[in-house]
C-alpha atoms as a PDB file:
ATOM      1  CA  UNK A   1       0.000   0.000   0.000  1.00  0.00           C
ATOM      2  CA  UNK A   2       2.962   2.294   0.879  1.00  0.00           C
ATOM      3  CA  UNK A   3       4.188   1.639  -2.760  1.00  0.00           C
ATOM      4  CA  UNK A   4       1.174   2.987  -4.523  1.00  0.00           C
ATOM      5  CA  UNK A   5       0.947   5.894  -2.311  1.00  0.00           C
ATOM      6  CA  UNK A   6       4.229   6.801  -2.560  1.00  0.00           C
ATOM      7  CA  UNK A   7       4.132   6.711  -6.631  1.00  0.00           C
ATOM      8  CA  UNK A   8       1.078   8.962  -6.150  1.00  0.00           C
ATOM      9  CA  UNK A   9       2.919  11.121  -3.940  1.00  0.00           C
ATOM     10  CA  UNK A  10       5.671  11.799  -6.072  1.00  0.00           C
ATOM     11  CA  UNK A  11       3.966  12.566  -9.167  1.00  0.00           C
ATOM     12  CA  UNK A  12       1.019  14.520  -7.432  1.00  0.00           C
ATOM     13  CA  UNK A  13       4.611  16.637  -5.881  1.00  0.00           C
ATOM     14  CA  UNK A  14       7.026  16.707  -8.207  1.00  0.00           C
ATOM     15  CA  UNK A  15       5.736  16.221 -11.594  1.00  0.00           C
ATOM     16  CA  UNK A  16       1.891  17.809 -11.282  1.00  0.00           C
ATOM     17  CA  UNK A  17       3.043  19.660  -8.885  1.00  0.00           C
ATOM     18  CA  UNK A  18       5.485  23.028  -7.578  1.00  0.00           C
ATOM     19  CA  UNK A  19       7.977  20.900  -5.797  1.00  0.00           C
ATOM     20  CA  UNK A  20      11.259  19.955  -7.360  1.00  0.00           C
ATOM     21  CA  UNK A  21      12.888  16.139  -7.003  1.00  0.00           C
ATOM     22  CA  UNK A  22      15.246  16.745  -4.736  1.00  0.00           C
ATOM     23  CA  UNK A  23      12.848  18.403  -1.689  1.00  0.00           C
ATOM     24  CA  UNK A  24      10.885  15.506  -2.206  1.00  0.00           C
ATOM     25  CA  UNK A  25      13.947  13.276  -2.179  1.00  0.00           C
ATOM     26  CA  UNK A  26      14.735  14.934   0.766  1.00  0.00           C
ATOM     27  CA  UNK A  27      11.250  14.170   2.470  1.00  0.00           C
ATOM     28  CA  UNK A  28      11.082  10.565   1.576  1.00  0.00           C
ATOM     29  CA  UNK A  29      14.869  10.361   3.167  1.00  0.00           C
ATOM     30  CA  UNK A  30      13.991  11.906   6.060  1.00  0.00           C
ATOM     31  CA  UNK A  31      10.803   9.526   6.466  1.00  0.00           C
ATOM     32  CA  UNK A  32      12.808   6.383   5.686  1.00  0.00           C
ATOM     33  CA  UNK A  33      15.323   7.153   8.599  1.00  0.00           C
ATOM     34  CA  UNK A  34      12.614   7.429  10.971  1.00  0.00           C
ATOM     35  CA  UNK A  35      11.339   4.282  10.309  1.00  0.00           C
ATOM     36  CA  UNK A  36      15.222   2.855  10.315  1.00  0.00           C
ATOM     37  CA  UNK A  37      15.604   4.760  13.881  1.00  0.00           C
ATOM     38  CA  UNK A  38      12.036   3.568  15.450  1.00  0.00           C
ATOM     39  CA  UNK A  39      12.723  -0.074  14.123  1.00  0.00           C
ATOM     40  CA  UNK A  40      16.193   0.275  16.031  1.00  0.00           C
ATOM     41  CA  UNK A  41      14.075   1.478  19.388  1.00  0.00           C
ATOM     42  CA  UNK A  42      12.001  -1.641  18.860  1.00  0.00           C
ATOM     43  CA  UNK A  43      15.077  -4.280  18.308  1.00  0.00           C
ATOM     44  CA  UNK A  44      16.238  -2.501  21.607  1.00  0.00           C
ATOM     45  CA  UNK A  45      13.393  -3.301  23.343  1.00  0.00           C
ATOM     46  CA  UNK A  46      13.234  -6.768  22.272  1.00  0.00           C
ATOM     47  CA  UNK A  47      16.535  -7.461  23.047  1.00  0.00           C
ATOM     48  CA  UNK A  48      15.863  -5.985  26.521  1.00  0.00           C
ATOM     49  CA  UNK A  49      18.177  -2.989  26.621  1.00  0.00           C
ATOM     50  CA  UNK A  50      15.378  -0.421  27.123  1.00  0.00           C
ATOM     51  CA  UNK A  51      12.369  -1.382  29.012  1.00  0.00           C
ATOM     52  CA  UNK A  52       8.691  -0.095  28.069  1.00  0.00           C
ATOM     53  CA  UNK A  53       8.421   3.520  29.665  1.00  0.00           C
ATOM     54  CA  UNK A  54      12.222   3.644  27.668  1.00  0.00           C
ATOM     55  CA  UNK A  55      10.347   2.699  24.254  1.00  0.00           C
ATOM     56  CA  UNK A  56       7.569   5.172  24.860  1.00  0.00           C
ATOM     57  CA  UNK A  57      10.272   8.285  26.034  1.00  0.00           C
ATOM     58  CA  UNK A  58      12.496   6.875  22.377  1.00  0.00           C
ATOM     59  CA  UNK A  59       9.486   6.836  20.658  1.00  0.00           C
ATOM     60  CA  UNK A  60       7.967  10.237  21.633  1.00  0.00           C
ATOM     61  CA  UNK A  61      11.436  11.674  20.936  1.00  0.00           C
ATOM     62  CA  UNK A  62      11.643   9.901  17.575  1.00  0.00           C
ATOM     63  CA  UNK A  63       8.965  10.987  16.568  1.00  0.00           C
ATOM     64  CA  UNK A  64      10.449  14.768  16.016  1.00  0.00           C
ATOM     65  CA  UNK A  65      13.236  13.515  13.680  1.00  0.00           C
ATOM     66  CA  UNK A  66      11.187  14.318  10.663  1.00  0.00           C
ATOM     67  CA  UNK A  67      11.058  17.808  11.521  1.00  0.00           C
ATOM     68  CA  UNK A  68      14.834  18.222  12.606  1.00  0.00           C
ATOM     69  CA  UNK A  69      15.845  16.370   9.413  1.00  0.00           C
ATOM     70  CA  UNK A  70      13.675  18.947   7.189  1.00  0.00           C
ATOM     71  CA  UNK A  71      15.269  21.671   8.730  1.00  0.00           C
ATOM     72  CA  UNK A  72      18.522  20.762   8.646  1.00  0.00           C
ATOM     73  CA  UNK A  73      17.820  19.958   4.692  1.00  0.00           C
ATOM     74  CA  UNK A  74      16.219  22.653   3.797  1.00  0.00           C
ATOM     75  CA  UNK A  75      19.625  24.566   4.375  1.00  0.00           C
ATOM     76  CA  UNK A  76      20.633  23.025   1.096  1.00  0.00           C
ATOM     77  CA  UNK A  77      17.873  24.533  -1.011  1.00  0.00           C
ATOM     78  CA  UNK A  78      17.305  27.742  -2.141  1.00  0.00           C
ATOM     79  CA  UNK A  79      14.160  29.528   0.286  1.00  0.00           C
ATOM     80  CA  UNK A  80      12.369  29.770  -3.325  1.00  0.00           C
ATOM     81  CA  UNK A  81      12.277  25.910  -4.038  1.00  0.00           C
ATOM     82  CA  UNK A  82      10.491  25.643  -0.492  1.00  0.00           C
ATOM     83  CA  UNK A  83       7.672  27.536  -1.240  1.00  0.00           C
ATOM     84  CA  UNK A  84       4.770  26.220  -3.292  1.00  0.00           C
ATOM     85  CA  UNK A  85       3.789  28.426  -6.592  1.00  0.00           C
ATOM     86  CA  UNK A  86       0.456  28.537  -8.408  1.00  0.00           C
ATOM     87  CA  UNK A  87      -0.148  26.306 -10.683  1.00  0.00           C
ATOM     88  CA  UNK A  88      -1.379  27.714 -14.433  1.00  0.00           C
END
């Protein structure tokens, strides 16, 4: 299901839409090494190195990476590419 969307997502952004490749590439990175970084909290757990109020506290914490990460890329684009512009 992620596939599809994801397909969807990049045309709707990038080809339909005001949004060049690479701040979508940028996006999609940032998403994937959330998911990489959460599936790490839950090996940790299940190997018994954090316990469950650690998971939640790793989780909740996690769970602002997406935002840090699109900051900290968006320093590599110019402020114009950022913004959305009307379609004709």
């Amino acid at each position: 299901m992620f596939v599809p969307l994801s397909i969807w997502v990049i045309y709707a952004c990038v080809i339909r839409g005001p949004y060049s490749g690479k701040v979508v590439g940028v996006a999609f990175a940032a998403g994937a090494l959330t998911h990489v970084l959460l599936f790490l909290g839950y090996g940790l757990f299940k190997s018994e190195v954090i316990g469950s109020a650690g998971l939640l506290v790793y989780a909740a914490v996690i769970g602002f990476t997406p935002i840090i990460l699109a900051a900290l890329g968006s320093r590599f684009f110019k402020p114009e590419l950022l913004r959305p512009v009307p379609v004709q």
